[in-house]
Every structure is written in C-alpha cells, then in structure tokens.
PDB file of N, CA and C in Angstrom:
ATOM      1  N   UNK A   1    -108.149 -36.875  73.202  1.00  0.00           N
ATOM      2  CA  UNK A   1    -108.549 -38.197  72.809  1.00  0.00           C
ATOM      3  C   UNK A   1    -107.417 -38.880  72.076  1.00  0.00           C
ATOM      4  N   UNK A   2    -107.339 -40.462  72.267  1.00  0.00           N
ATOM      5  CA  UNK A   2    -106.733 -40.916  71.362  1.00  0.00           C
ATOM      6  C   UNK A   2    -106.907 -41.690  70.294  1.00  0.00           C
ATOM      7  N   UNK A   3    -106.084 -42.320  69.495  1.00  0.00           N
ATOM      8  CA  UNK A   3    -106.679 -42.447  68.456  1.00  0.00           C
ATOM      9  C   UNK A   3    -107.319 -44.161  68.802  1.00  0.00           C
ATOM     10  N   UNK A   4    -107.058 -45.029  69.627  1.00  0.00           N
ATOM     11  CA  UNK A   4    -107.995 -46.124  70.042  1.00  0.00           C
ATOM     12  C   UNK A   4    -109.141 -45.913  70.229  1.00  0.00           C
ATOM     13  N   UNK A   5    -109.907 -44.140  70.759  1.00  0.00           N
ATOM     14  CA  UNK A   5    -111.088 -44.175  71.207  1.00  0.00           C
ATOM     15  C   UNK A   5    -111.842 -43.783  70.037  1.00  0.00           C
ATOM     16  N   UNK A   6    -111.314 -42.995  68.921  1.00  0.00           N
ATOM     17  CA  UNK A   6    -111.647 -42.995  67.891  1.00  0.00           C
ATOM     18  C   UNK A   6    -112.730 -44.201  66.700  1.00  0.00           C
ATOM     19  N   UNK A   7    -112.253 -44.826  66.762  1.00  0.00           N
ATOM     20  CA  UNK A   7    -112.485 -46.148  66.138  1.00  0.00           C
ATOM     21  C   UNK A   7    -113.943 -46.606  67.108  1.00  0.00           C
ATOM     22  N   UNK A   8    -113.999 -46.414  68.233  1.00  0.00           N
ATOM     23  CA  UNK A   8    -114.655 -47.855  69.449  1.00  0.00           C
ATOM     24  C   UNK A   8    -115.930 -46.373  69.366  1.00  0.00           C
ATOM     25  N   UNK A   9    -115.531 -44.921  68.884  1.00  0.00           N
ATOM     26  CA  UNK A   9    -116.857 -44.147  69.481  1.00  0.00           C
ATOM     27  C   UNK A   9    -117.368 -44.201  67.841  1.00  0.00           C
ATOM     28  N   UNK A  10    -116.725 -43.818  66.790  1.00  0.00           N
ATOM     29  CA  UNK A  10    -117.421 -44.539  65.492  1.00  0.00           C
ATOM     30  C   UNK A  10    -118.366 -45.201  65.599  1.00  0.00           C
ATOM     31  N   UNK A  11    -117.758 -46.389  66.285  1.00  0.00           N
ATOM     32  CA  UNK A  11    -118.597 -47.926  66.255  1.00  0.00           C
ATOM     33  C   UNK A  11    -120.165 -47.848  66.772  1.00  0.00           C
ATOM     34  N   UNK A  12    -119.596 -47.137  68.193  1.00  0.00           N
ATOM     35  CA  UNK A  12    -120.737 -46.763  68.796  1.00  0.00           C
ATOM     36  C   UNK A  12    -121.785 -45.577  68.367  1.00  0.00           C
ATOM     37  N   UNK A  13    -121.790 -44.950  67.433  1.00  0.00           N
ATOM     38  CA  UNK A  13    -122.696 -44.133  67.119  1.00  0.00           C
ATOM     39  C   UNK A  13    -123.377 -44.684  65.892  1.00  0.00           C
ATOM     40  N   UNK A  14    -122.423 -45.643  64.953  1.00  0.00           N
ATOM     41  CA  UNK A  14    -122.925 -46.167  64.064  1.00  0.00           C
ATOM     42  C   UNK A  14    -124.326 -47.490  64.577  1.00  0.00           C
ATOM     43  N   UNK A  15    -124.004 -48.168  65.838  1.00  0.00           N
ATOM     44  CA  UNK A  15    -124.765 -48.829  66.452  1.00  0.00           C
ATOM     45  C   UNK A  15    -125.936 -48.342  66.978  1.00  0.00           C
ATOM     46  N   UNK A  16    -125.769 -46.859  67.777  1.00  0.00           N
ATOM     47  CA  UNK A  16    -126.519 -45.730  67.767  1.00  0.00           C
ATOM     48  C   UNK A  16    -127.851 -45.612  66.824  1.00  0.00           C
ATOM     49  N   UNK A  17    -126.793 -45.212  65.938  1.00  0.00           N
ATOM     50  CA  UNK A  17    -127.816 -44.990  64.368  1.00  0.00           C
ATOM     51  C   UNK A  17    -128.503 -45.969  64.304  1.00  0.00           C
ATOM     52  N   UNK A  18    -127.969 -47.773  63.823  1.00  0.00           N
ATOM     53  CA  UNK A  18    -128.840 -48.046  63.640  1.00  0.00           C
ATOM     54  C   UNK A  18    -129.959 -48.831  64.749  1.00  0.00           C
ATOM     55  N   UNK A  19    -129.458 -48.881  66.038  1.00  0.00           N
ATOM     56  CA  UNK A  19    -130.803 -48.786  67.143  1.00  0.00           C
ATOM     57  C   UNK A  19    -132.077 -47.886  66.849  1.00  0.00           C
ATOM     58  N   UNK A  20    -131.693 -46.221  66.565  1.00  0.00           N
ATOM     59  CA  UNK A  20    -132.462 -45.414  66.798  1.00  0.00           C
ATOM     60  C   UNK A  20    -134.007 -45.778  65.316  1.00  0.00           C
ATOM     61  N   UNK A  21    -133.008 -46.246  64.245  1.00  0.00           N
ATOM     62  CA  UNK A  21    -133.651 -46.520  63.142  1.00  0.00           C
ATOM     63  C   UNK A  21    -134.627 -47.750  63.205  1.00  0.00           C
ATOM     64  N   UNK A  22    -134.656 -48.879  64.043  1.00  0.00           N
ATOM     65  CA  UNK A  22    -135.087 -50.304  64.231  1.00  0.00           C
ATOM     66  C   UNK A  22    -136.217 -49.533  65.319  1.00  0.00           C
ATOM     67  N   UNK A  23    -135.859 -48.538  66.145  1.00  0.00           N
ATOM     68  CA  UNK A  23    -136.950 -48.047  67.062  1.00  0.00           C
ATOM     69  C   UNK A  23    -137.993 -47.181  66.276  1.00  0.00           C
ATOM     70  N   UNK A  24    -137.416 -46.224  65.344  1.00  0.00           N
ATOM     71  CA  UNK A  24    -138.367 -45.389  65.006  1.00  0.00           C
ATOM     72  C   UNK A  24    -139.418 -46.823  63.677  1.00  0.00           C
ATOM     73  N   UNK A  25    -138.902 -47.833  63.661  1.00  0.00           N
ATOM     74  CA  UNK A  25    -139.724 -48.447  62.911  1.00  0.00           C
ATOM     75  C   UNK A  25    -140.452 -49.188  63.290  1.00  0.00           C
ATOM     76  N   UNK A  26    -140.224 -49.692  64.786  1.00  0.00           N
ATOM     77  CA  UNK A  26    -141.191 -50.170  65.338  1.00  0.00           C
ATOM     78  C   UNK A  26    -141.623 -49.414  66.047  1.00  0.00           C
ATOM     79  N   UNK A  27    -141.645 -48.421  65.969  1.00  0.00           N
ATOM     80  CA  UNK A  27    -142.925 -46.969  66.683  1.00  0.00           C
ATOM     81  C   UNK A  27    -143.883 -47.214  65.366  1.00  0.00           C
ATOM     82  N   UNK A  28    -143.224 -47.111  64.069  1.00  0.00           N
ATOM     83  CA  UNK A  28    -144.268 -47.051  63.138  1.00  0.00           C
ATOM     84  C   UNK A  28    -145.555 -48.135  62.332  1.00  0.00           C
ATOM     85  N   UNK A  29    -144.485 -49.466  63.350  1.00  0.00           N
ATOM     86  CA  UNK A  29    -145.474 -50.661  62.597  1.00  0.00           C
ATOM     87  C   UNK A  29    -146.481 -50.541  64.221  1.00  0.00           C
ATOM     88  N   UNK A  30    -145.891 -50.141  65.576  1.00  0.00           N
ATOM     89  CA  UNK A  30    -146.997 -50.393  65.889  1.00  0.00           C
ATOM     90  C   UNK A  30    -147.996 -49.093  66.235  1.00  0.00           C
ATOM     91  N   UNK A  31    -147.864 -48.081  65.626  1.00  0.00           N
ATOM     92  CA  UNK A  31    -148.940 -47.148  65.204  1.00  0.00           C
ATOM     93  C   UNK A  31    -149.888 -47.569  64.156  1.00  0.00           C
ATOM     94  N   UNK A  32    -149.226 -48.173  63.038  1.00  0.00           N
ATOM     95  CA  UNK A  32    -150.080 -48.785  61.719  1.00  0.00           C
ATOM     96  C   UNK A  32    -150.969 -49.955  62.701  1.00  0.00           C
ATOM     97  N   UNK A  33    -150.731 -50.803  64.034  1.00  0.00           N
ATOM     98  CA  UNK A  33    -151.428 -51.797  64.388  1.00  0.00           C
ATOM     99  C   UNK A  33    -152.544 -51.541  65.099  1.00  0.00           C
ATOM    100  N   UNK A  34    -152.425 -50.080  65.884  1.00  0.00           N
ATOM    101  CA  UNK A  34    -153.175 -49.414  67.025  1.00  0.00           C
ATOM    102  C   UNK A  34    -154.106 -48.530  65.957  1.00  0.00           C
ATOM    103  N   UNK A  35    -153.891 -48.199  64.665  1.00  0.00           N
ATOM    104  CA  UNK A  35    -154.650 -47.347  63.942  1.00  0.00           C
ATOM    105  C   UNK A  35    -156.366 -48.390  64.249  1.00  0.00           C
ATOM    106  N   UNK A  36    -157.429 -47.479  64.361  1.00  0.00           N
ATOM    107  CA  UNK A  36    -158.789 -48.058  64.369  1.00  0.00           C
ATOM    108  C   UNK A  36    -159.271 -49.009  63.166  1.00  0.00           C
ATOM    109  N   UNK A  37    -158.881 -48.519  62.552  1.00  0.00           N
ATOM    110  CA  UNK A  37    -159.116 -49.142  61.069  1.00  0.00           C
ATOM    111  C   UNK A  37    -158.393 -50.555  61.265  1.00  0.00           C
ATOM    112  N   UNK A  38    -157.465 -50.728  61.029  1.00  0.00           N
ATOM    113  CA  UNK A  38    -156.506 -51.548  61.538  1.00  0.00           C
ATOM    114  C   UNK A  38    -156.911 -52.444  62.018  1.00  0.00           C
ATOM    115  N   UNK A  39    -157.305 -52.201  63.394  1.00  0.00           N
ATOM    116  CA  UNK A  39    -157.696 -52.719  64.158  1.00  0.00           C
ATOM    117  C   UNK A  39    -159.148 -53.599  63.828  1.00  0.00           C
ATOM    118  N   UNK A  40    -160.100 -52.674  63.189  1.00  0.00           N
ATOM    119  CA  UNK A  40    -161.364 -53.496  63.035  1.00  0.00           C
ATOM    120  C   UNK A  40    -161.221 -54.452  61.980  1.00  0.00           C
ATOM    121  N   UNK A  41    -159.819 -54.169  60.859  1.00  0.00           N
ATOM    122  CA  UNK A  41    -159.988 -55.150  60.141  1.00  0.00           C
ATOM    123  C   UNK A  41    -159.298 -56.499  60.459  1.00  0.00           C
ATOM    124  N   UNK A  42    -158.762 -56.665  61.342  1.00  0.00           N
ATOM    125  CA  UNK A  42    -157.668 -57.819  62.145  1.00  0.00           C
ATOM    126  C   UNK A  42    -159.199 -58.078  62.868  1.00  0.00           C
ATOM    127  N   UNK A  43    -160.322 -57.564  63.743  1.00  0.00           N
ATOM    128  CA  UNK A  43    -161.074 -58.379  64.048  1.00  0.00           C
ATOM    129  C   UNK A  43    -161.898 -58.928  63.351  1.00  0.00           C
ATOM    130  N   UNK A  44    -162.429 -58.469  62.277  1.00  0.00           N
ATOM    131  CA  UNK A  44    -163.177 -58.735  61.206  1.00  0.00           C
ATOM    132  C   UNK A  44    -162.851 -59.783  60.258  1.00  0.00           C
ATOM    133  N   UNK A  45    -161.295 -60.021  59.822  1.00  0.00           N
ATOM    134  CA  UNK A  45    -160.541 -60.975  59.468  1.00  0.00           C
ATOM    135  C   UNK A  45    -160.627 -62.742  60.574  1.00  0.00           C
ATOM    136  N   UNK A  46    -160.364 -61.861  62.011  1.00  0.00           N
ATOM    137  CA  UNK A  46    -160.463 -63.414  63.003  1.00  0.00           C
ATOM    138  C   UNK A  46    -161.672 -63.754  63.188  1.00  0.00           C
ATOM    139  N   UNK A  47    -162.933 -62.820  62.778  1.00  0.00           N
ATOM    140  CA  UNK A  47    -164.103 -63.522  62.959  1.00  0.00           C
ATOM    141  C   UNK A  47    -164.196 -64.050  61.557  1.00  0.00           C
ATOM    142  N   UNK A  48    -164.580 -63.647  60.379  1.00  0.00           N
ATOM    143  CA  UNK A  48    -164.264 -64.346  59.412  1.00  0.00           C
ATOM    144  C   UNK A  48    -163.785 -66.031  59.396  1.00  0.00           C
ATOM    145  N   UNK A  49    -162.347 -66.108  59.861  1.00  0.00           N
ATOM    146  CA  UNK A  49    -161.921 -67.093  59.929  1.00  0.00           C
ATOM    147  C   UNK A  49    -162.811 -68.342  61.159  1.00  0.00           C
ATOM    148  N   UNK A  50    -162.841 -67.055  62.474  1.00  0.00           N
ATOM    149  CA  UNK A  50    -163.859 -68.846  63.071  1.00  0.00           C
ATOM    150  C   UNK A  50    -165.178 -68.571  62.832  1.00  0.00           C
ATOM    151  N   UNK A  51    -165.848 -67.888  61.874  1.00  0.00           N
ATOM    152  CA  UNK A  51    -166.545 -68.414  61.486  1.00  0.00           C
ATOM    153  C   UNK A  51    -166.614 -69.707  60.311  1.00  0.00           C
ATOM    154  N   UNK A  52    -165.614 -69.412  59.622  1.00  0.00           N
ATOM    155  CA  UNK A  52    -165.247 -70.530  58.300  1.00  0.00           C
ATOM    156  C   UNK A  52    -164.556 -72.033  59.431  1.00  0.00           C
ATOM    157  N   UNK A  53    -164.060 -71.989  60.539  1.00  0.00           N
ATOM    158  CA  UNK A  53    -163.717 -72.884  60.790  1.00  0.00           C
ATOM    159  C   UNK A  53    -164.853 -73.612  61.815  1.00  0.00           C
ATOM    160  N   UNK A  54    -165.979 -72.631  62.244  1.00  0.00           N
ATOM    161  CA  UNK A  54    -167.413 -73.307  62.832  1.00  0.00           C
ATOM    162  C   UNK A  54    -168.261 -74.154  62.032  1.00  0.00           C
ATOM    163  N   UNK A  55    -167.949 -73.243  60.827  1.00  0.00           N
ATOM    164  CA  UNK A  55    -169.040 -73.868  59.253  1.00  0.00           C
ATOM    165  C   UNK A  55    -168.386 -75.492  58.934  1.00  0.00           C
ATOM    166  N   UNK A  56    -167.251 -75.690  59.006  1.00  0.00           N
ATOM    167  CA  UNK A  56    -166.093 -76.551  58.636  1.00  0.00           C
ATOM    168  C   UNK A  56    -166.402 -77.593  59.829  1.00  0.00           C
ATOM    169  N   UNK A  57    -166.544 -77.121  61.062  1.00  0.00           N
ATOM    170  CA  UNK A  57    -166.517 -78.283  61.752  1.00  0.00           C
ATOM    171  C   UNK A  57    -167.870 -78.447  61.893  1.00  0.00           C
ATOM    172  N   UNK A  58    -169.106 -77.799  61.958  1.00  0.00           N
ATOM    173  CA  UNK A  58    -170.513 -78.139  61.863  1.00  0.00           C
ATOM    174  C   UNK A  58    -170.861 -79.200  60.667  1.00  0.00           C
ATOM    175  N   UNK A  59    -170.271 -78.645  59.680  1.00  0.00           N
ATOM    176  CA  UNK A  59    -170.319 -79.339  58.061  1.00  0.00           C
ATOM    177  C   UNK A  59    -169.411 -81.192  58.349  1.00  0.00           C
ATOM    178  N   UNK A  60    -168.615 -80.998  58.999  1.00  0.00           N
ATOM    179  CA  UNK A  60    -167.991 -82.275  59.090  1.00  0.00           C
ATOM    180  C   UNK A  60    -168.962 -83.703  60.313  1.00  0.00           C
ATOM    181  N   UNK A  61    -169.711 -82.505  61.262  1.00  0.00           N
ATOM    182  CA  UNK A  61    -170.504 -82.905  62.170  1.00  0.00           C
ATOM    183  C   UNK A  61    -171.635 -83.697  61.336  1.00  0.00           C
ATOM    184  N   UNK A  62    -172.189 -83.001  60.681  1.00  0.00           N
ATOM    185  CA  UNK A  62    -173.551 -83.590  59.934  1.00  0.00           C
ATOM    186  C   UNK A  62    -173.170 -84.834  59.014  1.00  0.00           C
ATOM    187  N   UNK A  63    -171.922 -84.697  58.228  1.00  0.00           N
ATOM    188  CA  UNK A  63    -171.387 -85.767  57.496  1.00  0.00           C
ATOM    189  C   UNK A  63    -171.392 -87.499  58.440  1.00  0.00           C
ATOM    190  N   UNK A  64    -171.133 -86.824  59.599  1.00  0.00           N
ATOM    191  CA  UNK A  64    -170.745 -87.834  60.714  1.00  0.00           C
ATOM    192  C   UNK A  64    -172.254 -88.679  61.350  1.00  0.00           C
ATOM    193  N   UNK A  65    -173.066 -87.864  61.423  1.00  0.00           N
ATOM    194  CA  UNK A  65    -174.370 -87.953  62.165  1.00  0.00           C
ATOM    195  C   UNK A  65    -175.527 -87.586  61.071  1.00  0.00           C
ATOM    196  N   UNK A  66    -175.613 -87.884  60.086  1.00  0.00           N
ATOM    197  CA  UNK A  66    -176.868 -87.222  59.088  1.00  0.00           C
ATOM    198  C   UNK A  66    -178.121 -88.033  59.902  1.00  0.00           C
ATOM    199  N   UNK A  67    -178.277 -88.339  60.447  1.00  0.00           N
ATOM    200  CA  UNK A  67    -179.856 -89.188  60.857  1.00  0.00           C
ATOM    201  C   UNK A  67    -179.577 -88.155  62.216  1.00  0.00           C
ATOM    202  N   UNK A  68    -179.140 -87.949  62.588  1.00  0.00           N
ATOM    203  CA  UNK A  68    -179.253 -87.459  64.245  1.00  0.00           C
ATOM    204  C   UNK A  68    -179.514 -86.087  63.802  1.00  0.00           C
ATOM    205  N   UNK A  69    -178.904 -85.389  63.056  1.00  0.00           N
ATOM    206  CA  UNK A  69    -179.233 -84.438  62.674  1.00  0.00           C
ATOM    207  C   UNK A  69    -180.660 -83.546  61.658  1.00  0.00           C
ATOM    208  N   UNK A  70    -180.630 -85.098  61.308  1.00  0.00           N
ATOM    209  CA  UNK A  70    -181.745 -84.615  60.570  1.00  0.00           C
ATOM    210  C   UNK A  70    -183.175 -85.048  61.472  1.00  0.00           C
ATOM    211  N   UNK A  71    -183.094 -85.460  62.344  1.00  0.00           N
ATOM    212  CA  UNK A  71    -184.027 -85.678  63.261  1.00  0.00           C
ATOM    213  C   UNK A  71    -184.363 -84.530  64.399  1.00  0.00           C
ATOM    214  N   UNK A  72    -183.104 -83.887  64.626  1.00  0.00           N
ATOM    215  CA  UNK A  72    -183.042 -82.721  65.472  1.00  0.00           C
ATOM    216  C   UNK A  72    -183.799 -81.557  64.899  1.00  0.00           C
ATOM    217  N   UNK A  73    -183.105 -81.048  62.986  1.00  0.00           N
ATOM    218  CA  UNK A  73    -183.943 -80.129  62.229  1.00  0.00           C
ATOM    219  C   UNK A  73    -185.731 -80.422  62.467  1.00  0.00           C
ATOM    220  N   UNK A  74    -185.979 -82.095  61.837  1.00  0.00           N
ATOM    221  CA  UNK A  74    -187.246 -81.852  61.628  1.00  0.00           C
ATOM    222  C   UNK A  74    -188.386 -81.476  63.195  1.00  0.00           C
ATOM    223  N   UNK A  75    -187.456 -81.894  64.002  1.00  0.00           N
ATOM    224  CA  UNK A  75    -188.271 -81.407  65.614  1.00  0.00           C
ATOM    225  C   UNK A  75    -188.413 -79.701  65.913  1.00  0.00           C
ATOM    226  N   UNK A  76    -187.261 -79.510  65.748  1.00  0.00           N
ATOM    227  CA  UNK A  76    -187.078 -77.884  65.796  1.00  0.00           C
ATOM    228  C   UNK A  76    -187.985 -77.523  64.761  1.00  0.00           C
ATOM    229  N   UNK A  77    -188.432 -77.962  63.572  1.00  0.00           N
ATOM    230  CA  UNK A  77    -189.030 -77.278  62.682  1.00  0.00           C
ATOM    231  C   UNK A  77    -190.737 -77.199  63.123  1.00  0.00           C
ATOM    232  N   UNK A  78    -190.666 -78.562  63.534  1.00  0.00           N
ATOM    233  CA  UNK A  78    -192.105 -78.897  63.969  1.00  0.00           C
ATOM    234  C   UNK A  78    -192.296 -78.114  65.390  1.00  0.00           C
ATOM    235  N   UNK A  79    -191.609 -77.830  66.356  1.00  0.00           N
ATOM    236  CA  UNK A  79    -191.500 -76.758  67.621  1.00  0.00           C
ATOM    237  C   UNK A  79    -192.018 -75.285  66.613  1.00  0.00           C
ATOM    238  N   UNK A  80    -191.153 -75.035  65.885  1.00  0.00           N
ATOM    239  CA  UNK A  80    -191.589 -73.579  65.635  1.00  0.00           C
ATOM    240  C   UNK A  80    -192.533 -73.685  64.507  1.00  0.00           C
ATOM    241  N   UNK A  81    -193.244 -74.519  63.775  1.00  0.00           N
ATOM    242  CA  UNK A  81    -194.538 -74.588  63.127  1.00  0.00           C
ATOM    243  C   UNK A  81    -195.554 -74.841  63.509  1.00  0.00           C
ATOM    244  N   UNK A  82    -195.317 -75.339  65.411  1.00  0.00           N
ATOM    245  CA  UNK A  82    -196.982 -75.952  65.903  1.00  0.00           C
ATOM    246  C   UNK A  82    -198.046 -75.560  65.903  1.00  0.00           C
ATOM    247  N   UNK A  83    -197.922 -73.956  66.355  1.00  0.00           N
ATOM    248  CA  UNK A  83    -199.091 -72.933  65.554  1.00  0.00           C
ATOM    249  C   UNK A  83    -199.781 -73.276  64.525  1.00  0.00           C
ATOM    250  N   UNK A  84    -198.867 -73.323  63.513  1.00  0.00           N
ATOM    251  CA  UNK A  84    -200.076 -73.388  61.797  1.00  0.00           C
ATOM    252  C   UNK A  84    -200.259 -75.011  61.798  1.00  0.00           C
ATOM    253  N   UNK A  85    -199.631 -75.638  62.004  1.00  0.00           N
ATOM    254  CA  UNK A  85    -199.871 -77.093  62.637  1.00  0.00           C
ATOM    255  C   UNK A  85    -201.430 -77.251  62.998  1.00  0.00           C
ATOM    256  N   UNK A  86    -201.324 -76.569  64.457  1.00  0.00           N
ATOM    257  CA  UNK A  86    -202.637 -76.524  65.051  1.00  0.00           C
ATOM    258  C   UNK A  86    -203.662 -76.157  64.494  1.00  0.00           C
ATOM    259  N   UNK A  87    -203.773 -74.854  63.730  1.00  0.00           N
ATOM    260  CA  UNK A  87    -204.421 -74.397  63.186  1.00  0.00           C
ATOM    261  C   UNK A  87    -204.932 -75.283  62.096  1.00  0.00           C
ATOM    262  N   UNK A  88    -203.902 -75.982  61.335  1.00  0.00           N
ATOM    263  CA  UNK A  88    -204.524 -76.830  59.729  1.00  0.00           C
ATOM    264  C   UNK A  88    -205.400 -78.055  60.864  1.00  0.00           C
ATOM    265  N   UNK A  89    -204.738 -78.437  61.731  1.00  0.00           N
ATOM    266  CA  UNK A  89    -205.470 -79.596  62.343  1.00  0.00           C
ATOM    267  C   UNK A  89    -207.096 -79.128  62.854  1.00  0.00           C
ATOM    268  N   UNK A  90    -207.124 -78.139  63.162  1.00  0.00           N
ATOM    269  CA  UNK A  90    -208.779 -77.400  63.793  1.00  0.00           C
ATOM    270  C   UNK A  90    -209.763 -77.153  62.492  1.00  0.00           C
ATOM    271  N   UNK A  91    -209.283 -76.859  61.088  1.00  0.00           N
ATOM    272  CA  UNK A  91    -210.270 -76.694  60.460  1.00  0.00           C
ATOM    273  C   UNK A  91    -210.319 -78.055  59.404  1.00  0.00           C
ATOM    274  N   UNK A  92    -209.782 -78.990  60.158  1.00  0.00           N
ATOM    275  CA  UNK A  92    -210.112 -80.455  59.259  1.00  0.00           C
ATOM    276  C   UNK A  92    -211.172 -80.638  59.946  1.00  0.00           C
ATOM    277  N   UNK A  93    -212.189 -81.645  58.730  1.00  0.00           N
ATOM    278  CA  UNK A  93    -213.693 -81.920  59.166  1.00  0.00           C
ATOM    279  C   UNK A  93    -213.581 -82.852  60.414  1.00  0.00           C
ATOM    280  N   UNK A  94    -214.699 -82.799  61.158  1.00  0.00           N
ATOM    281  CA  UNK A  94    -214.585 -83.700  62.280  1.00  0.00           C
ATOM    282  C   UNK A  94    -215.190 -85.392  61.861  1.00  0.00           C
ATOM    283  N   UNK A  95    -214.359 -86.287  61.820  1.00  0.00           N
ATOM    284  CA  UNK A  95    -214.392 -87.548  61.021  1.00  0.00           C
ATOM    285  C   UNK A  95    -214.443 -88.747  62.136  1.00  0.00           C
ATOM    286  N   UNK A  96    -214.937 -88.253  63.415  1.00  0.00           N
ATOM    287  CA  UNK A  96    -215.113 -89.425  64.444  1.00  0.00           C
ATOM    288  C   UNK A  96    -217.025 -89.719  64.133  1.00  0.00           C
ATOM    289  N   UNK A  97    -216.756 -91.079  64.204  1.00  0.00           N
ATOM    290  CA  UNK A  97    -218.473 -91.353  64.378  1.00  0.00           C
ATOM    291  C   UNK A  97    -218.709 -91.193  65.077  1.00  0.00           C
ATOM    292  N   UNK A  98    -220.346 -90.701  65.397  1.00  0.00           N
ATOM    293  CA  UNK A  98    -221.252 -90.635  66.812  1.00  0.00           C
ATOM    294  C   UNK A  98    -221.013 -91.631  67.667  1.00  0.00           C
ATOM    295  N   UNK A  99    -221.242 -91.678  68.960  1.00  0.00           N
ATOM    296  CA  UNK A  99    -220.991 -92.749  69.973  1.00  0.00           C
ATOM    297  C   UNK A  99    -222.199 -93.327  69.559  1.00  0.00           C
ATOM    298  N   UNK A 100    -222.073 -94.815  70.110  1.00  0.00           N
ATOM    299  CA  UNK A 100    -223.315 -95.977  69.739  1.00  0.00           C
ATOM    300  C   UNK A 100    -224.215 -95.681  70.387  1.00  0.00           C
ATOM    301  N   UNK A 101    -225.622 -95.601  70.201  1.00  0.00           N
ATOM    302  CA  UNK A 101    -226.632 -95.217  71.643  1.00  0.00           C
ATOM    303  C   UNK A 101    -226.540 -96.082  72.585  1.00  0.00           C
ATOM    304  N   UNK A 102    -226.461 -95.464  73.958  1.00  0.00           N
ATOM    305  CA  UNK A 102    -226.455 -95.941  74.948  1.00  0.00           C
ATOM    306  C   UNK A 102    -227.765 -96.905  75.408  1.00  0.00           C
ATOM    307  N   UNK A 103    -227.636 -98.299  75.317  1.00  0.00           N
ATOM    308  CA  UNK A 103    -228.689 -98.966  76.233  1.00  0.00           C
ATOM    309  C   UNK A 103    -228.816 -98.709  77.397  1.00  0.00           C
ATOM    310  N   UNK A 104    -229.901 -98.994  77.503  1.00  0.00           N
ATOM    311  CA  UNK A 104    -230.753 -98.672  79.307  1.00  0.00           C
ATOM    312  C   UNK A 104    -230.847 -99.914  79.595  1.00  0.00           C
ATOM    313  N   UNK A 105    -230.843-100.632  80.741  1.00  0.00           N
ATOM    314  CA  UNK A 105    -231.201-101.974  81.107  1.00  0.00           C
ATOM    315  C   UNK A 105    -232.625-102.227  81.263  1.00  0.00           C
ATOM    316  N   UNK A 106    -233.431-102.930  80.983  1.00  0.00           N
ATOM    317  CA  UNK A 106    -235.067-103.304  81.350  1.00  0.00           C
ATOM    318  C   UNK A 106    -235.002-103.302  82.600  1.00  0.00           C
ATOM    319  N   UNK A 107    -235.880-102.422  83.187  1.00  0.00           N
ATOM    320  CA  UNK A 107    -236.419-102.500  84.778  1.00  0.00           C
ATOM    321  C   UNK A 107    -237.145-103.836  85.142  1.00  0.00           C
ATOM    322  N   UNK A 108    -236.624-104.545  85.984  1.00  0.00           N
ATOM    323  CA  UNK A 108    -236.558-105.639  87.019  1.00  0.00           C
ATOM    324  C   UNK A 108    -238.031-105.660  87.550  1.00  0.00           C
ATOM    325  N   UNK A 109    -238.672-106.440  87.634  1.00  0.00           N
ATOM    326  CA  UNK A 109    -240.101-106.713  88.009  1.00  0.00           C
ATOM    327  C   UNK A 109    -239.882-108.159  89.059  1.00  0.00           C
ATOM    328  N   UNK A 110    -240.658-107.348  90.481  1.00  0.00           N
ATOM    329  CA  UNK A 110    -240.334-108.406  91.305  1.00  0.00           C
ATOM    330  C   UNK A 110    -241.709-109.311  91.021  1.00  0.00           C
ATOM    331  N   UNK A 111    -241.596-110.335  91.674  1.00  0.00           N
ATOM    332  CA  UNK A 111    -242.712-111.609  91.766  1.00  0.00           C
ATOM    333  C   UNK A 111    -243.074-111.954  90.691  1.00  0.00           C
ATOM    334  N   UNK A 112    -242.646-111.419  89.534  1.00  0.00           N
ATOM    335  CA  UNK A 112    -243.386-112.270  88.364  1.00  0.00           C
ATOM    336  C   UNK A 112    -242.230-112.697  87.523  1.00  0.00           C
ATOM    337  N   UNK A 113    -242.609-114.140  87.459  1.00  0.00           N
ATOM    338  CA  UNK A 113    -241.352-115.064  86.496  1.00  0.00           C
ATOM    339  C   UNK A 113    -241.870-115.540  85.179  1.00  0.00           C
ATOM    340  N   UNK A 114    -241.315-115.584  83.931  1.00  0.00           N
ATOM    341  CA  UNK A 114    -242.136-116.105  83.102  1.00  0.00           C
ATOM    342  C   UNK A 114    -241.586-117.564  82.707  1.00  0.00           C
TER     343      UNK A 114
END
C-alpha cells in the first residue's frame, strides 16, 4: 500500500463508522415505534385529538345555527320520549263533551194539511 491510500481508507471507515451508527439508531427509534404500547398510545393520542377537533367544529356549528339546532334536539327528544308522552296523554281525564242528541225528523203525514 501506499501512503495516498492510507488517508482515503481512514476516511472511509471513519464514514463506515459513522453510517453503521445513524443505522443502528434508526433500527432503534423504529423498534421504540413498532413497540405495541407505542403504538396504542400514538392511536389513542390521534383519536383524542379528532375527537377535540369534532367537539371544536360541532361547538362552532351550534354557535352558527342555535335555532336549527335547537329545534333538531327538541324533535329527537320528543322521538325518543313518545312512549311516556303517550302514556301521560292516556291517563288525562277525558274532557270532550257528549255529542248533542241527535234529532229525528217528524214523520210526514200524507193528506192532511193544517
């Protein structure tokens, strides 16, 4: 060997080194990413978040529309209360008056006029 190749194979093992070091560390961040744990908490974190950003835009929705919305609740409420609804309405007293008695017409008598 001479002494030019000296210097250029240095270089290259030092480059070596630190390749091998940038690899064994990204073997290790993405083992820490693939760990289960890990993992459920990165999904648990992104649901978190759209949930806070559903709440955020629902919340900005109602600000926008409070009559439309509040017309929608009280229907839905009244849909899933019609039952006891019905029920309070069946044991209120019955408050219609009797029908008027029905007249009969006087039977028609032929030949005699008064």
């Amino acid at each position: 060997m001479n002494d030019e190749d000296e210097p250029s194979l240095a270089i290259a093992e030092q480059r070596s080194e630190a390749a091998r070091k940038r690899l064994a560390t990204t073997l290790v961040e993405i083992q820490g990413r693939l760990n289960p744990r890990a993992l459920a908490r990165e999904a648990a974190q992104e649901l978190r978040e759209t949930g806070e950003e559903l709440a955020r835009e629902g919340l900005e929705a109602v600000k926008r529309h409070p009559l439309t919305v509040a017309g929608m609740v009280g229907a839905v409420g009244l849909f899933l209360a019609r039952k006891p609804i019905r029920a309070l309405i069946a044991r209120l007293p019955d408050e219609t008056p009797p029908p008027p008695p029905r007249l009969t017409p006087k039977p028609r008598t032929r030949g005699k006029s008064r």
